[in-house]
PDB file of N, CA and C in Angstrom:
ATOM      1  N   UNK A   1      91.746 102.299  86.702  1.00  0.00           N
ATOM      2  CA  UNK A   1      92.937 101.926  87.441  1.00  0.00           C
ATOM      3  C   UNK A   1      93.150 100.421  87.350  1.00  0.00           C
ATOM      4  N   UNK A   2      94.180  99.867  87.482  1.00  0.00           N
ATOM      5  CA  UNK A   2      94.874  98.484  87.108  1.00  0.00           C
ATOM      6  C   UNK A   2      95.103  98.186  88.681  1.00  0.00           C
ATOM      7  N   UNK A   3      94.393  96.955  88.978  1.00  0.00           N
ATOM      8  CA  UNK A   3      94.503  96.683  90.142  1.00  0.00           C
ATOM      9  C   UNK A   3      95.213  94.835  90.201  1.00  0.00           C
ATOM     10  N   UNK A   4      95.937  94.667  91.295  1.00  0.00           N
ATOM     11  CA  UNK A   4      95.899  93.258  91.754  1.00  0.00           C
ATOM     12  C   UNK A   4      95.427  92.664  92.662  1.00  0.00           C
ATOM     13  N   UNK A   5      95.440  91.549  92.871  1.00  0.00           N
ATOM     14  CA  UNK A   5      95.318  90.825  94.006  1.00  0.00           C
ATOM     15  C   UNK A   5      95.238  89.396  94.462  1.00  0.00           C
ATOM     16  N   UNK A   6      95.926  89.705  95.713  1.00  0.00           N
ATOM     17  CA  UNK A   6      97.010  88.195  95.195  1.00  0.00           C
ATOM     18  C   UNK A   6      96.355  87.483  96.869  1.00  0.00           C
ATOM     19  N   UNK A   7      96.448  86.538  96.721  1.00  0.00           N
ATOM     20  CA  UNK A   7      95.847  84.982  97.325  1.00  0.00           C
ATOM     21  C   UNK A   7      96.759  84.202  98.215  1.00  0.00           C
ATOM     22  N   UNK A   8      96.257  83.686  99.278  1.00  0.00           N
ATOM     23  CA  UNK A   8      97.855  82.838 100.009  1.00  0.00           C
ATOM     24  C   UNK A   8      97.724  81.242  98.944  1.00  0.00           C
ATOM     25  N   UNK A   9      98.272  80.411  99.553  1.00  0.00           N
ATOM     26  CA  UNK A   9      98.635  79.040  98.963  1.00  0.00           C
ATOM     27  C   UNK A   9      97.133  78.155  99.144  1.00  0.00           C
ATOM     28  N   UNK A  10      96.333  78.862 100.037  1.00  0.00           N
ATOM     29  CA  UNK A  10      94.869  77.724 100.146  1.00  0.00           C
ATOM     30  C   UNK A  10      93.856  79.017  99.712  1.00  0.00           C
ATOM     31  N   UNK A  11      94.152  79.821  99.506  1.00  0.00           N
ATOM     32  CA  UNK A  11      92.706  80.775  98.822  1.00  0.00           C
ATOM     33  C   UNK A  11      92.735  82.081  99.696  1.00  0.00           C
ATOM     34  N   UNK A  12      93.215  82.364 100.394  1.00  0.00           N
ATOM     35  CA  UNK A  12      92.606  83.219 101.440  1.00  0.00           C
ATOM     36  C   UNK A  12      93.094  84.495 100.728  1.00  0.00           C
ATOM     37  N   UNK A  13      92.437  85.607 100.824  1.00  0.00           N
ATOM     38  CA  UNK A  13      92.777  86.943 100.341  1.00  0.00           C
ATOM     39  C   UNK A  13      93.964  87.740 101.122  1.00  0.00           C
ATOM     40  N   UNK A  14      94.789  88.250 100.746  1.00  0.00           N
ATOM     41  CA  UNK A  14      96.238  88.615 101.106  1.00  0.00           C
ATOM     42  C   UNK A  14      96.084  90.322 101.053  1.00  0.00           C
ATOM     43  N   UNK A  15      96.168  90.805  99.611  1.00  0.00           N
ATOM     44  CA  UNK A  15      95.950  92.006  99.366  1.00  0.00           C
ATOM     45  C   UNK A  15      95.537  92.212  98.062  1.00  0.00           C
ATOM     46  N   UNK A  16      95.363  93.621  97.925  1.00  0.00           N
ATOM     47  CA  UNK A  16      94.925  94.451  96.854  1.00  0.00           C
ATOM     48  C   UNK A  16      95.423  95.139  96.827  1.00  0.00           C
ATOM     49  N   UNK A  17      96.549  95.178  95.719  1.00  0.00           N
ATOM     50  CA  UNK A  17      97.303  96.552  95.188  1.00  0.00           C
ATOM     51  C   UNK A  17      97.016  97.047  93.786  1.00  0.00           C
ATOM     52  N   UNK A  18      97.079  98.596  93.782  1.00  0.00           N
ATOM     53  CA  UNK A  18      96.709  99.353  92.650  1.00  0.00           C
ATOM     54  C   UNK A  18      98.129 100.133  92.236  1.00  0.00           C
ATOM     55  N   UNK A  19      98.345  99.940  90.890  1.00  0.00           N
ATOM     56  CA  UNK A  19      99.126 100.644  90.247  1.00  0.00           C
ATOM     57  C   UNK A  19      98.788 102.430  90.673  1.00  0.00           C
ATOM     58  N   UNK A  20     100.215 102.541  90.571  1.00  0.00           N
ATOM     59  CA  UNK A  20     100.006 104.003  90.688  1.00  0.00           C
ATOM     60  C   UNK A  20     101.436 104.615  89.806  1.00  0.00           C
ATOM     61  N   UNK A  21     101.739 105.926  90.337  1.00  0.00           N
ATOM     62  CA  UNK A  21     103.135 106.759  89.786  1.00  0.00           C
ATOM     63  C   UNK A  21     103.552 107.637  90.812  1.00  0.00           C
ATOM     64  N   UNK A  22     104.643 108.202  90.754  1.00  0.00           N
ATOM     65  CA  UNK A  22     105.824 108.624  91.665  1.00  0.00           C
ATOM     66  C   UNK A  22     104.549 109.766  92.257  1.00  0.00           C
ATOM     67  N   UNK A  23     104.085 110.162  91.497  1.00  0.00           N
ATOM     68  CA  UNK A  23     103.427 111.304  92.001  1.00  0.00           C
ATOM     69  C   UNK A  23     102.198 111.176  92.613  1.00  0.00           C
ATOM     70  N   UNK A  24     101.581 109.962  92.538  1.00  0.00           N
ATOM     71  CA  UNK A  24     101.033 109.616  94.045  1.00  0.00           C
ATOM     72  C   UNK A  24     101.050 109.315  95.319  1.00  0.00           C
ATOM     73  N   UNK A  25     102.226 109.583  95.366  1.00  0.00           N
ATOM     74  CA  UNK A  25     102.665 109.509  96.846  1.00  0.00           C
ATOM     75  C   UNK A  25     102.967 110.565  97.513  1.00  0.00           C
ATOM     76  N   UNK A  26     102.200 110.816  98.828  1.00  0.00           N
ATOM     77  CA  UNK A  26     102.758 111.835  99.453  1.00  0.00           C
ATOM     78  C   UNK A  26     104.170 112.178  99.425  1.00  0.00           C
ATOM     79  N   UNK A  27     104.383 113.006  99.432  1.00  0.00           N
ATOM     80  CA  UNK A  27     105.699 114.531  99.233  1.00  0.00           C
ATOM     81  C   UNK A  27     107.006 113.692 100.268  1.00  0.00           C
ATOM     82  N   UNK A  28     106.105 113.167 101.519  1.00  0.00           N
ATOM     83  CA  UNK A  28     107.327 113.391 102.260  1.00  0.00           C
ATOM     84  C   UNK A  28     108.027 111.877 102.568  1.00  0.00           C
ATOM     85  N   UNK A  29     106.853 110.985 101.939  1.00  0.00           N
ATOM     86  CA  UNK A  29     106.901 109.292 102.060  1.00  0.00           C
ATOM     87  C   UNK A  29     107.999 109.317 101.016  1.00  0.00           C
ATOM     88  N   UNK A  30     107.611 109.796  99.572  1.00  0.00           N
ATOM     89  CA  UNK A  30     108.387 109.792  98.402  1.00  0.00           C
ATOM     90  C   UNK A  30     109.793 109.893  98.372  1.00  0.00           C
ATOM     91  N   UNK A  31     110.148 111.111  99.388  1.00  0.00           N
ATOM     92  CA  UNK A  31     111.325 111.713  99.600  1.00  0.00           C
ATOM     93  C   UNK A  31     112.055 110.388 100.336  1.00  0.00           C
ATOM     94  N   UNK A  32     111.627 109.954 101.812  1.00  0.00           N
ATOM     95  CA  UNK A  32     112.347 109.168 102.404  1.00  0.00           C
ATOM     96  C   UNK A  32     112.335 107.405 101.311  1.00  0.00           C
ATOM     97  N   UNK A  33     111.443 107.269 100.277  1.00  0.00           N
ATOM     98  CA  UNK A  33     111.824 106.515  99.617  1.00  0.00           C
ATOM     99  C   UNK A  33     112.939 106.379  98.769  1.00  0.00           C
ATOM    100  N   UNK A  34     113.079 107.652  98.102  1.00  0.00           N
ATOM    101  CA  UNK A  34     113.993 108.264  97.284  1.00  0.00           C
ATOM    102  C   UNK A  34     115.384 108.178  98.493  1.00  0.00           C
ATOM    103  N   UNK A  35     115.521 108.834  99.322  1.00  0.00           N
ATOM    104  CA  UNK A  35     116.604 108.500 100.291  1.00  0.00           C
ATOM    105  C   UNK A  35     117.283 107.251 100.166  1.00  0.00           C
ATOM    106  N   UNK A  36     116.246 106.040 100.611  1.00  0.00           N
ATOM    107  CA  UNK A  36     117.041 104.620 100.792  1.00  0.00           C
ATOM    108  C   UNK A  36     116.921 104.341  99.363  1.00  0.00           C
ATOM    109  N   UNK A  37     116.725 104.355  98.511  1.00  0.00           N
ATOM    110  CA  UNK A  37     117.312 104.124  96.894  1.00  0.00           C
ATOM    111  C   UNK A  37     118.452 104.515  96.417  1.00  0.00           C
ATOM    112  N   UNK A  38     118.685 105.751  96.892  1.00  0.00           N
ATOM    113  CA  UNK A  38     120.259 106.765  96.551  1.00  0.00           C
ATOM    114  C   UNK A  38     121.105 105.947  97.758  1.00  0.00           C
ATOM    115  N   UNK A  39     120.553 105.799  98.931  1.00  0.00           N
ATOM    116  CA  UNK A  39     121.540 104.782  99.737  1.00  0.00           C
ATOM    117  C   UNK A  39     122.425 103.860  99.369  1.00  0.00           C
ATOM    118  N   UNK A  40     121.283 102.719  98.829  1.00  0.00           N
ATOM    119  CA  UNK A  40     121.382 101.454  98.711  1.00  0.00           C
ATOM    120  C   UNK A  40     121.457 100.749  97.520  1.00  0.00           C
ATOM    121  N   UNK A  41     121.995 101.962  96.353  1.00  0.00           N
ATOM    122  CA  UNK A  41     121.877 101.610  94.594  1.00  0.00           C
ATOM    123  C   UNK A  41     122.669 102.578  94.150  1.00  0.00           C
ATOM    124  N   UNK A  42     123.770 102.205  93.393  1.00  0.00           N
ATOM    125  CA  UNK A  42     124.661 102.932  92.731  1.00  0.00           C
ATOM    126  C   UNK A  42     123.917 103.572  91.821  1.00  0.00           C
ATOM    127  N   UNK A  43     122.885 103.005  91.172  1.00  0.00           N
ATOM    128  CA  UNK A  43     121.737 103.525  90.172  1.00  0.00           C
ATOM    129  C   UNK A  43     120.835 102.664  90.366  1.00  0.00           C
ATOM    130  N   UNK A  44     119.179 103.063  89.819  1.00  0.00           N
ATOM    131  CA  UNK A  44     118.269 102.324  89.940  1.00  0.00           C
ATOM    132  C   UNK A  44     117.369 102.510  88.788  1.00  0.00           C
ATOM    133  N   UNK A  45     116.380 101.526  88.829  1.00  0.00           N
ATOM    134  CA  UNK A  45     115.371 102.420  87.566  1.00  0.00           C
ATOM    135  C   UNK A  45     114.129 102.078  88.553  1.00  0.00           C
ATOM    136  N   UNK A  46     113.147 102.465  88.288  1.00  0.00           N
ATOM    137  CA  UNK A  46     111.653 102.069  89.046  1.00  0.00           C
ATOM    138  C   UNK A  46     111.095 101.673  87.559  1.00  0.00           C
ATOM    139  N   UNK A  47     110.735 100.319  88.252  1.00  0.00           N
ATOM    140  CA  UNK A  47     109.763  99.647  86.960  1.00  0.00           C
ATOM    141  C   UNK A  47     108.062  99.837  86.884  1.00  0.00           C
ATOM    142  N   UNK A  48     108.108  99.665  88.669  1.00  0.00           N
ATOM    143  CA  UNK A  48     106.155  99.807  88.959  1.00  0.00           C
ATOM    144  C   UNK A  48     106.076  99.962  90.346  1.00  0.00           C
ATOM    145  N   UNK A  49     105.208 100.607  90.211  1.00  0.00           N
ATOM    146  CA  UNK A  49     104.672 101.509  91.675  1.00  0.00           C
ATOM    147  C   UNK A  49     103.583 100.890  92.169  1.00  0.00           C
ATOM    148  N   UNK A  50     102.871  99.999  93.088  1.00  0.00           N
ATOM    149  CA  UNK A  50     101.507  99.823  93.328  1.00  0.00           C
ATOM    150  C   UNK A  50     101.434 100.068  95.021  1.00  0.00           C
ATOM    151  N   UNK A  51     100.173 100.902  95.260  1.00  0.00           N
ATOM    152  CA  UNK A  51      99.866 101.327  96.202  1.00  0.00           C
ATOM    153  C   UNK A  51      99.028 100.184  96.993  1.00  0.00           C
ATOM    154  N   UNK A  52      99.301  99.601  98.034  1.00  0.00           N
ATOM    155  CA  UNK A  52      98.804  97.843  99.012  1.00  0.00           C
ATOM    156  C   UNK A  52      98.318  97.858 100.245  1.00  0.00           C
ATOM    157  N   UNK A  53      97.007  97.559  99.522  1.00  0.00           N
ATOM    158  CA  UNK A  53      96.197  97.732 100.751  1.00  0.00           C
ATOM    159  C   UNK A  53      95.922  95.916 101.502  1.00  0.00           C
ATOM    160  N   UNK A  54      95.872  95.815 102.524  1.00  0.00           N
ATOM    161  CA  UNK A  54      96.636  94.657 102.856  1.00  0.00           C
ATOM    162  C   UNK A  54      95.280  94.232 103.951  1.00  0.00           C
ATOM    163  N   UNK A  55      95.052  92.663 104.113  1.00  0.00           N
ATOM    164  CA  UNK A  55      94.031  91.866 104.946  1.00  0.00           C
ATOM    165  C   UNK A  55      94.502  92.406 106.896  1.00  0.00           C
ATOM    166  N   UNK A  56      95.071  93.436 106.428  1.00  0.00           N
ATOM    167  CA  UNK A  56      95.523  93.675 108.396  1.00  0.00           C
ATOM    168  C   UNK A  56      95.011  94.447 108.544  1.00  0.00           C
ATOM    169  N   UNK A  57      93.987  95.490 107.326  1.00  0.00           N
ATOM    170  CA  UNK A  57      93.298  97.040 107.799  1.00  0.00           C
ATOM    171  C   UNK A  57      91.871  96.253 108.294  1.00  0.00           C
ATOM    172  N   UNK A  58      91.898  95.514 107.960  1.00  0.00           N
ATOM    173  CA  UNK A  58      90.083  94.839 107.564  1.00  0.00           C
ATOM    174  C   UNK A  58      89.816  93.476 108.423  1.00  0.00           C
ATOM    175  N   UNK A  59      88.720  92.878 108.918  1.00  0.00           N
ATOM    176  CA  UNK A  59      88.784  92.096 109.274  1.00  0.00           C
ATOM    177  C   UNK A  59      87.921  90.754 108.169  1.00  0.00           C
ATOM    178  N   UNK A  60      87.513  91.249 106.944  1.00  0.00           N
ATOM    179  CA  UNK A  60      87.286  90.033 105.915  1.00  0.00           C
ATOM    180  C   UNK A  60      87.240  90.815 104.736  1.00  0.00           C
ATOM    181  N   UNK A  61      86.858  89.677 103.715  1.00  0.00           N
ATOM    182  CA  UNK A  61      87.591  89.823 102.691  1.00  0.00           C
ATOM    183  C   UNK A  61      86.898  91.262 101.874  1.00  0.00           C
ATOM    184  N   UNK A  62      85.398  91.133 102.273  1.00  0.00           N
ATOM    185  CA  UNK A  62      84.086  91.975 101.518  1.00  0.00           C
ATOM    186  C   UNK A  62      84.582  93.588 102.350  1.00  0.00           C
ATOM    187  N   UNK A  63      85.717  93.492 103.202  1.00  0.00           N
ATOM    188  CA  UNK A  63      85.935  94.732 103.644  1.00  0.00           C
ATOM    189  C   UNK A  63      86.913  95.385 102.993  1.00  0.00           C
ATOM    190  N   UNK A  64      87.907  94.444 102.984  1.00  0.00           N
ATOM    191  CA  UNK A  64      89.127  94.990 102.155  1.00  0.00           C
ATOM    192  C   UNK A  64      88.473  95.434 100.947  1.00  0.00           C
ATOM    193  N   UNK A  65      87.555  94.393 100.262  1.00  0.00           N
ATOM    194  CA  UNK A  65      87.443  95.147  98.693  1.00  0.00           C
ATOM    195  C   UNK A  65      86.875  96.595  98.991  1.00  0.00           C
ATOM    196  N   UNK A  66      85.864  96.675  99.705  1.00  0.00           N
ATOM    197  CA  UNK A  66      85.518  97.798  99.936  1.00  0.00           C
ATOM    198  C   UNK A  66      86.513  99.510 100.075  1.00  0.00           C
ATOM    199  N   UNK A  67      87.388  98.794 101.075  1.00  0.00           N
ATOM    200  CA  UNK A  67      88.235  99.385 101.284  1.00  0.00           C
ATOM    201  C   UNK A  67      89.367 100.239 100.272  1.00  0.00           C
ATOM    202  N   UNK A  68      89.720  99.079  99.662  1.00  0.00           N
ATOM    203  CA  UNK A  68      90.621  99.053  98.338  1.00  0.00           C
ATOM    204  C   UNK A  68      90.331 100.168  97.270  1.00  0.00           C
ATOM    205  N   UNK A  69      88.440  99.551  97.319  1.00  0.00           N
ATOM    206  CA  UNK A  69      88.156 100.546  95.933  1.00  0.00           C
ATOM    207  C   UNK A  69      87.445 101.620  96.147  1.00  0.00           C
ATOM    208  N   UNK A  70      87.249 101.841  97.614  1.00  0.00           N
ATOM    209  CA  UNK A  70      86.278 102.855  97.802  1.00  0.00           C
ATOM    210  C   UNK A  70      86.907 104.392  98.324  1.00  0.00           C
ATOM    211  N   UNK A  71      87.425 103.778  99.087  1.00  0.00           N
ATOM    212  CA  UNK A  71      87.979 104.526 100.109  1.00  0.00           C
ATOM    213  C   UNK A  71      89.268 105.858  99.588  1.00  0.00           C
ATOM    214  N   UNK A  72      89.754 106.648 100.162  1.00  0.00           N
ATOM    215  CA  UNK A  72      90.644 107.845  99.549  1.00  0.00           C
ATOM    216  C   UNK A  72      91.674 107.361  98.930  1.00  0.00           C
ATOM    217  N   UNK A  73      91.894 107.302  97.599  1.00  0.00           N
ATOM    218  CA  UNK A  73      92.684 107.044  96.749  1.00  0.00           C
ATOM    219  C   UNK A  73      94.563 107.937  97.299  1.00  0.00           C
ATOM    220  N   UNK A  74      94.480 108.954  98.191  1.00  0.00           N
ATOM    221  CA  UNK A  74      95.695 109.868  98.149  1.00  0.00           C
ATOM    222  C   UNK A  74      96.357 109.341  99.618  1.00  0.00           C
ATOM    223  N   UNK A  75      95.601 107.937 100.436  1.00  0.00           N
ATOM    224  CA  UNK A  75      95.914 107.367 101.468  1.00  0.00           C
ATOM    225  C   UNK A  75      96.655 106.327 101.310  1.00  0.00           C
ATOM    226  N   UNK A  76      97.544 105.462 101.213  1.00  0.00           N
ATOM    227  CA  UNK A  76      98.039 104.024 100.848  1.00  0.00           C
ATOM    228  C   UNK A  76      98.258 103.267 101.742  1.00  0.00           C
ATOM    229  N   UNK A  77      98.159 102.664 102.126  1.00  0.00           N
ATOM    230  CA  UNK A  77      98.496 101.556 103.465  1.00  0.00           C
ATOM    231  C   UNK A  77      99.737 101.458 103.262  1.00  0.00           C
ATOM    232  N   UNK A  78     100.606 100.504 102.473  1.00  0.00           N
ATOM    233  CA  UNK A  78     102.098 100.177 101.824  1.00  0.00           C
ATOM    234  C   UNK A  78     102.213 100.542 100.481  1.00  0.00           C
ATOM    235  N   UNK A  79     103.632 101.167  99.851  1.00  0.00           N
ATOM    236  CA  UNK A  79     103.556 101.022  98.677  1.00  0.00           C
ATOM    237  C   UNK A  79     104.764 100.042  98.199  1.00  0.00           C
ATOM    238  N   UNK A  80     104.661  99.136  97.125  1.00  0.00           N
ATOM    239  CA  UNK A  80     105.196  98.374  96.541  1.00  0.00           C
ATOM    240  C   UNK A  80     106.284  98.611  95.600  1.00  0.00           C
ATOM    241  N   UNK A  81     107.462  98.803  95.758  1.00  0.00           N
ATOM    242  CA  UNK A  81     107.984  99.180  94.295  1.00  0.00           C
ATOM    243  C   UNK A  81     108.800  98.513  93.469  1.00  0.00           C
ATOM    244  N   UNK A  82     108.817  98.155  92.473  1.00  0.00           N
ATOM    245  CA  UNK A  82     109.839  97.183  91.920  1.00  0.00           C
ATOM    246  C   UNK A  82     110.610  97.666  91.188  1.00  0.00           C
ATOM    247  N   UNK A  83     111.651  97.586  91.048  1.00  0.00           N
ATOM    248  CA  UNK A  83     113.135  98.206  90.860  1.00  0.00           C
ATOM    249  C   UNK A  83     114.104  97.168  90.018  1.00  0.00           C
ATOM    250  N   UNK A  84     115.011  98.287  88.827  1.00  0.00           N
ATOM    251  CA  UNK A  84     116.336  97.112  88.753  1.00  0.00           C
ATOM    252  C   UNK A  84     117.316  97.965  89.461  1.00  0.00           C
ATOM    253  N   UNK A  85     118.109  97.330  90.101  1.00  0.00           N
ATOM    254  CA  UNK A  85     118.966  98.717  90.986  1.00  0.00           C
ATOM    255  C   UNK A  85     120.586  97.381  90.130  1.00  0.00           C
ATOM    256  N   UNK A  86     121.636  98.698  90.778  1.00  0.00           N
ATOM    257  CA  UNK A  86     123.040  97.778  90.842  1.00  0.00           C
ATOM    258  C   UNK A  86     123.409  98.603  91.983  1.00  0.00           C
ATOM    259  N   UNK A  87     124.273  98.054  92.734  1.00  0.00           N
ATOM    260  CA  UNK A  87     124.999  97.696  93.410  1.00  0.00           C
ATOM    261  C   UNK A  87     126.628  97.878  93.243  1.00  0.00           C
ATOM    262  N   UNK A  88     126.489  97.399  92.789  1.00  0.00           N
ATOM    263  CA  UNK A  88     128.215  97.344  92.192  1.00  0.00           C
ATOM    264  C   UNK A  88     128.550  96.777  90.500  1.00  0.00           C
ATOM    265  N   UNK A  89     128.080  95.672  90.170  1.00  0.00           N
ATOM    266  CA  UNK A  89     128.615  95.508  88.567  1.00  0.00           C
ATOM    267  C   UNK A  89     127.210  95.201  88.243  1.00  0.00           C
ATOM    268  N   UNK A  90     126.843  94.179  88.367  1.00  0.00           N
ATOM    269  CA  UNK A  90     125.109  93.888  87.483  1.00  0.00           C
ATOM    270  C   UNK A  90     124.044  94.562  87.882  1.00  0.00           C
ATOM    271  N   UNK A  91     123.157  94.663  87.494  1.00  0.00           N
ATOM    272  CA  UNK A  91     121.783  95.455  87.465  1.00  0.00           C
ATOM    273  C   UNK A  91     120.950  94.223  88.294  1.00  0.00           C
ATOM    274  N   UNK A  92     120.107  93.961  89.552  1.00  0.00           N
ATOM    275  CA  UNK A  92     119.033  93.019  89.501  1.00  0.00           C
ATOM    276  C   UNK A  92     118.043  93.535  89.730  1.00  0.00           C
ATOM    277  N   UNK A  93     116.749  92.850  89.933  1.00  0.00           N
ATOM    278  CA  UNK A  93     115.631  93.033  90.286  1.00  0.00           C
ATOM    279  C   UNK A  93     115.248  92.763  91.487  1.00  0.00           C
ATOM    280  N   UNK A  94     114.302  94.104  92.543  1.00  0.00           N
ATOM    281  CA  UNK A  94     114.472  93.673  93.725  1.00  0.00           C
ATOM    282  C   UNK A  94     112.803  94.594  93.873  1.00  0.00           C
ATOM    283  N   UNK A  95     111.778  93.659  94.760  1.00  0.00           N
ATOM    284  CA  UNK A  95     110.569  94.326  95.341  1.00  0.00           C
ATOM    285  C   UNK A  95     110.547  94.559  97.065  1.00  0.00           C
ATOM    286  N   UNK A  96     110.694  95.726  96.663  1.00  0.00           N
ATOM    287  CA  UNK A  96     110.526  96.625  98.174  1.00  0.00           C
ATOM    288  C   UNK A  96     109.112  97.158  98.595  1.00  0.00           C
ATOM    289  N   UNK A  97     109.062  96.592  99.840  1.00  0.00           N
ATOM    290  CA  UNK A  97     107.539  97.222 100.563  1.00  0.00           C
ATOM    291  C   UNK A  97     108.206  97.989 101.585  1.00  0.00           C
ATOM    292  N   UNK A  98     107.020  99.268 101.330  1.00  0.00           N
ATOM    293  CA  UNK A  98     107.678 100.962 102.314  1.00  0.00           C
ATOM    294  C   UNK A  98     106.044 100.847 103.133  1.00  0.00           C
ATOM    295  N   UNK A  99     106.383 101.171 103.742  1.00  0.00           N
ATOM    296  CA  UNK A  99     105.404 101.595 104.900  1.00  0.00           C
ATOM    297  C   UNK A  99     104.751 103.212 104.003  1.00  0.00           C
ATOM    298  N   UNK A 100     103.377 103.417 104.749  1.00  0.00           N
ATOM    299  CA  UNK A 100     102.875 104.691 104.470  1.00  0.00           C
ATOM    300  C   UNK A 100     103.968 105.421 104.982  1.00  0.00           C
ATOM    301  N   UNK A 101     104.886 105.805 105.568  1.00  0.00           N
ATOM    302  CA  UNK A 101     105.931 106.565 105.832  1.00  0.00           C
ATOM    303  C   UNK A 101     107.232 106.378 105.332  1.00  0.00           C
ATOM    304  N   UNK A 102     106.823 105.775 104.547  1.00  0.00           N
ATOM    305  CA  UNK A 102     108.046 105.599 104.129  1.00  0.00           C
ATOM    306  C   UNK A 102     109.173 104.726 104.383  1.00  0.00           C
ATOM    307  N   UNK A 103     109.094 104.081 105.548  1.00  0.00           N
ATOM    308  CA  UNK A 103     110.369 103.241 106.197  1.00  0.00           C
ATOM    309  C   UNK A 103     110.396 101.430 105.730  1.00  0.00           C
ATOM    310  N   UNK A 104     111.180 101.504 105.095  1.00  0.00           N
ATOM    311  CA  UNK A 104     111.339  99.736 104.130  1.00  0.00           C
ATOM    312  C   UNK A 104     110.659  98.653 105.073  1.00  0.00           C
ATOM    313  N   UNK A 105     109.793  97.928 104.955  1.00  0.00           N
ATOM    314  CA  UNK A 105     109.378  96.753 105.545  1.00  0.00           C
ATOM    315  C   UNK A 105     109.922  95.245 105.146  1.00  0.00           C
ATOM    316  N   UNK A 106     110.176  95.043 103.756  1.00  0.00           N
ATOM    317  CA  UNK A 106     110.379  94.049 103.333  1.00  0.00           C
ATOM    318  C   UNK A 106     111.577  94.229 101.926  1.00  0.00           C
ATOM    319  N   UNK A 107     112.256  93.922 101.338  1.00  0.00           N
ATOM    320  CA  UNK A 107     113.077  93.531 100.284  1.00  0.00           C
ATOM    321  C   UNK A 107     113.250  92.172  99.679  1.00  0.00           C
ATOM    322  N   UNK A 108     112.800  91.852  98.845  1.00  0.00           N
ATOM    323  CA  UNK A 108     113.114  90.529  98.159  1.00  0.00           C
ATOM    324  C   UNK A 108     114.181  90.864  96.306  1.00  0.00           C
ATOM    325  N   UNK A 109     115.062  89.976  96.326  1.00  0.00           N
ATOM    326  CA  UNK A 109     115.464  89.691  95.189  1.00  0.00           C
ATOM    327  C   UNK A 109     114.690  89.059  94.606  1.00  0.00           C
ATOM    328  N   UNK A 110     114.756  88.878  93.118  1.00  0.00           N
ATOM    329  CA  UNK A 110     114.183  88.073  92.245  1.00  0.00           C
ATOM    330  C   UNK A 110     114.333  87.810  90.673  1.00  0.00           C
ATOM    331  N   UNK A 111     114.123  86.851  90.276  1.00  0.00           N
ATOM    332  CA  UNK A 111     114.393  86.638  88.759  1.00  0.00           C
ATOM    333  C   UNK A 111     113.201  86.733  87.789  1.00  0.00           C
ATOM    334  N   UNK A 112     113.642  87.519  86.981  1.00  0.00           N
ATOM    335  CA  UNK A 112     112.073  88.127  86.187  1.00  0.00           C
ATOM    336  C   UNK A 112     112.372  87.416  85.101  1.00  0.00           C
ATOM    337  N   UNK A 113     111.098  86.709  84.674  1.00  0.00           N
ATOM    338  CA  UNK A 113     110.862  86.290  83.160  1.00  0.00           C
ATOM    339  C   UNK A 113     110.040  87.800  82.345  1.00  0.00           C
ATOM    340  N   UNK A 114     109.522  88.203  82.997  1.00  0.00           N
ATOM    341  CA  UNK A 114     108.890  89.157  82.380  1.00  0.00           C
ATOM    342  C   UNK A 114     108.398  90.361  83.411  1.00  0.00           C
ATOM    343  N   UNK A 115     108.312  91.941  83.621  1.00  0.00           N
ATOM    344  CA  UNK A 115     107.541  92.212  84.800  1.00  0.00           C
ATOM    345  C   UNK A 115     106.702  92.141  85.421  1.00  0.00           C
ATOM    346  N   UNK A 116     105.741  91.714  84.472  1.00  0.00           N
ATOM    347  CA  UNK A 116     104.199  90.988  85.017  1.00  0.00           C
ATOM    348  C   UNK A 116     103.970  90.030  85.468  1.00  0.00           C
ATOM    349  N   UNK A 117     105.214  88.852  85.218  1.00  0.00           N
ATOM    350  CA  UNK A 117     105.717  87.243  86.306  1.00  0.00           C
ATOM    351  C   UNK A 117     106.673  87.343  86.961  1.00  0.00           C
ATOM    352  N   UNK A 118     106.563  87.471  88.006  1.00  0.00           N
ATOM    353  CA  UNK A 118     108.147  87.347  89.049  1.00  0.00           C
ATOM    354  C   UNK A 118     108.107  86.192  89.370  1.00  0.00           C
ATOM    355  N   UNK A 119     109.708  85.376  89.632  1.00  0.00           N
ATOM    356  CA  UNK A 119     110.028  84.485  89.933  1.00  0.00           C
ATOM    357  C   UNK A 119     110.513  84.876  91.542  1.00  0.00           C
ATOM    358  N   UNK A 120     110.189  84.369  92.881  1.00  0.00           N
ATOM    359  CA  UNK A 120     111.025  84.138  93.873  1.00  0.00           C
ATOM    360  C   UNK A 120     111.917  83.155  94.387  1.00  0.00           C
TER     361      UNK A 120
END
């Protein structure tokens, strides 16, 4: 499995997210994801899926890893998804964090040099 993990601005551990696919996600999270996409996108594409396990389950860092890599793979804390959606005339790029249930936490626009570098 292809994992990340990303750092604040002085070092401190943030999270660990693992790539995944549509079909790791529970049935009913998926669905209400799928919902606010058909909402909120005339069309969309899904570029990458990563399942984020985040420094708020754990109280240090040797836990989260633990956590991350040990623990039930079919559970996700947040999942991550990055998207080109339109709207109305252009296509952009936008990363959405869903709650294990599914319900949007965060949305950011952004300018991609590539999918593996996002610009904010």
């Amino acid at each position: 499995m292809y994992h990340s993990v990303e750092f604040d601005s002085i070092g401190h551990l943030e999270d660990i997210e693992t790539y995944i696919e549509e079909k790791d996600i529970p049935e009913s999270t998926l669905q209400r994801v799928n919902n606010y996409l058909e909402e909120e996108f005339n069309t969309y594409r899904i570029i990458k899926i990563q399942r984020q396990y985040t420094t708020e389950i754990t109280k240090t860092p040797e836990a989260l890893y633990q956590y991350a890599f040990y623990k039930d793979k079919n559970i996700g804390e947040n999942y991550e998804i990055v998207i080109a959606g339109r709207n109305q005339e252009d296509f952009e790029n936008f990363e959405l964090l869903f709650s294990s249930e599914g319900s949007l936490i965060n949305k950011r626009k952004f300018a991609s040099i590539g999918y593996d570098h996002i610009l904010y």
